[in-house]
C-alpha atoms as a PDB file:
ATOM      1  CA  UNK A   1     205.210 105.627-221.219  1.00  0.00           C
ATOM      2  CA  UNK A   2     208.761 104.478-221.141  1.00  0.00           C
ATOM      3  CA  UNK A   3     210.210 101.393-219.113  1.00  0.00           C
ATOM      4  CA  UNK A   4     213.721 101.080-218.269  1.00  0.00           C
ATOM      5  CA  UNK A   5     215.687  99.227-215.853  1.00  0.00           C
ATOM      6  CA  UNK A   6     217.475 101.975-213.672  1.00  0.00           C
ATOM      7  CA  UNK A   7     219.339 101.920-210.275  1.00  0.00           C
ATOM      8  CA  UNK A   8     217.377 102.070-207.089  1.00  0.00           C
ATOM      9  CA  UNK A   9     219.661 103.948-205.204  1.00  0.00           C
ATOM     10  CA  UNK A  10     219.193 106.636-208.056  1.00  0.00           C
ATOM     11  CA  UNK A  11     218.856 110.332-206.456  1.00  0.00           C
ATOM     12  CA  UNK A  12     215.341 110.499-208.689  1.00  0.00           C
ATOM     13  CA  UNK A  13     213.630 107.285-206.760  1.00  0.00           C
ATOM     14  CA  UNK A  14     214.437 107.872-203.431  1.00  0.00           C
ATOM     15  CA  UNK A  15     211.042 110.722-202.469  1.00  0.00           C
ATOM     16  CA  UNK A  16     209.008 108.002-204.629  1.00  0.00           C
ATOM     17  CA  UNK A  17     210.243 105.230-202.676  1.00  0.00           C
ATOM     18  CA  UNK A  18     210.139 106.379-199.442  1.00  0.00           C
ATOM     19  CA  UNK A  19     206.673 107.105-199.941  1.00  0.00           C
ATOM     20  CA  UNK A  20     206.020 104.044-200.972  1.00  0.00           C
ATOM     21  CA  UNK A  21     207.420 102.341-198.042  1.00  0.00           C
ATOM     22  CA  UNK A  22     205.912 104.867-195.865  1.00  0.00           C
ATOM     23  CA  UNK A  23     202.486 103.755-197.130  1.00  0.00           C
ATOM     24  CA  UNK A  24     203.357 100.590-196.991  1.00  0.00           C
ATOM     25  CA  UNK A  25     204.390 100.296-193.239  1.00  0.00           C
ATOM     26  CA  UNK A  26     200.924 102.593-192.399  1.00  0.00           C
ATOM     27  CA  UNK A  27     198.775 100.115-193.814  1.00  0.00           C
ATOM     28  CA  UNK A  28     200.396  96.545-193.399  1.00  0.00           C
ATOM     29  CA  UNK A  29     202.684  97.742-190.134  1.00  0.00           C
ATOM     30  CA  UNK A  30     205.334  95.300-189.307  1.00  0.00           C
ATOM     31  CA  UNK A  31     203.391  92.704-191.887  1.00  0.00           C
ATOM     32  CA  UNK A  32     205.137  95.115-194.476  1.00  0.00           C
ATOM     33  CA  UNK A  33     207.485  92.790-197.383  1.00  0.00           C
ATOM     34  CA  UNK A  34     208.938  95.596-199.328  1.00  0.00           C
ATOM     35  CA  UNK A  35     212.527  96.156-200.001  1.00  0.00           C
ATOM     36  CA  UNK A  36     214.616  99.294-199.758  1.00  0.00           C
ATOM     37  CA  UNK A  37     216.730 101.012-201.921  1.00  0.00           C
ATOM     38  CA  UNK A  38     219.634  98.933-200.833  1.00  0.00           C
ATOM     39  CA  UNK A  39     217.487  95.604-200.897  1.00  0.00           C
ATOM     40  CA  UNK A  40     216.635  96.922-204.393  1.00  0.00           C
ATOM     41  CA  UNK A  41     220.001  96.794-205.359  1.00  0.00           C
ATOM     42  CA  UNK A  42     221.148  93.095-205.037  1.00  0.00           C
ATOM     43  CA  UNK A  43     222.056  91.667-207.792  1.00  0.00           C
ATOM     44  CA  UNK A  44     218.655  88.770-207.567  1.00  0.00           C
ATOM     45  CA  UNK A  45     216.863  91.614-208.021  1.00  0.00           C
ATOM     46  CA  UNK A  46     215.771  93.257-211.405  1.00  0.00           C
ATOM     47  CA  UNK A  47     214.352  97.295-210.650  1.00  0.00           C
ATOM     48  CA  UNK A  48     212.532  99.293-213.566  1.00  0.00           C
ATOM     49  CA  UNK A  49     211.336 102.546-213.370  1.00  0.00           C
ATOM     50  CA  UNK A  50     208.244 103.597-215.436  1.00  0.00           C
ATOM     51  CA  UNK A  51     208.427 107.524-217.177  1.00  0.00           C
ATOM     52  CA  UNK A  52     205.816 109.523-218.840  1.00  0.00           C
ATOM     53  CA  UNK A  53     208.120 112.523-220.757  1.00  0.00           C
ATOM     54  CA  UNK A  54     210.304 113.487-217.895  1.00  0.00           C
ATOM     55  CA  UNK A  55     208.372 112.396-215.118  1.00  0.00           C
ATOM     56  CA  UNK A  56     209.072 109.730-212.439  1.00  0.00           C
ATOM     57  CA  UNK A  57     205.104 107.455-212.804  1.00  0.00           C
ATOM     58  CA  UNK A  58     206.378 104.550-211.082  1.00  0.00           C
ATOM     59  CA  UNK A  59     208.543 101.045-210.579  1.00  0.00           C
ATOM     60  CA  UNK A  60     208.593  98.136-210.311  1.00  0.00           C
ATOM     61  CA  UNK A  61     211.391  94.628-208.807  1.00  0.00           C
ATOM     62  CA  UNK A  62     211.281  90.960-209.376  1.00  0.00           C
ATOM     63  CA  UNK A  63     213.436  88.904-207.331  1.00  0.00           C
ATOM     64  CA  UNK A  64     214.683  86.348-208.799  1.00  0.00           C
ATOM     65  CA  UNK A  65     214.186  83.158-206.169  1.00  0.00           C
ATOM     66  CA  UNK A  66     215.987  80.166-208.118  1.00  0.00           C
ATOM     67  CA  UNK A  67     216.252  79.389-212.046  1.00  0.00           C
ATOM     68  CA  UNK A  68     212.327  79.492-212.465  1.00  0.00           C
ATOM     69  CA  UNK A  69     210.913  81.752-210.024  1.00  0.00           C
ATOM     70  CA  UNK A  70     210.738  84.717-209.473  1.00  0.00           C
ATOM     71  CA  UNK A  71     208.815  87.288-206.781  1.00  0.00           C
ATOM     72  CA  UNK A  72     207.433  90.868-207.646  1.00  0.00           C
END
């Protein structure tokens, strides 16, 4: 498995995150705290994406909050 930090907004993330989101919203509703591609993006926020060969597994954001803390 490979880790990298990649770009949210990346044409390969977007069917992984929707679903994700889509989950998400059908099991926590409007309790849902996720962030979107665009959310992904700011620059608080660190995104990685996790590959096995040339498949999309997974990712993965921490927000960074202040100098010492941080949320996934």
């Amino acid at each position: 498995m490979e880790i990298r930090q990649d770009d949210p907004t990346a044409p390969y993330v977007a069917y992984l995150l929707a679903h994700h989101l889509e989950e998400l919203r059908s099991v926590m509703g409007e309790h849902a705290q996720a962030l979107d591609a665009s959310g992904l993006s700011a620059a608080s926020v660190t995104f990685w994406t996790a590959w096995q060969g040339d498949v999309l597994a997974g990712f993965g954001a921490l927000k960074q909050l202040d100098e010492t803390h941080g949320a996934k």
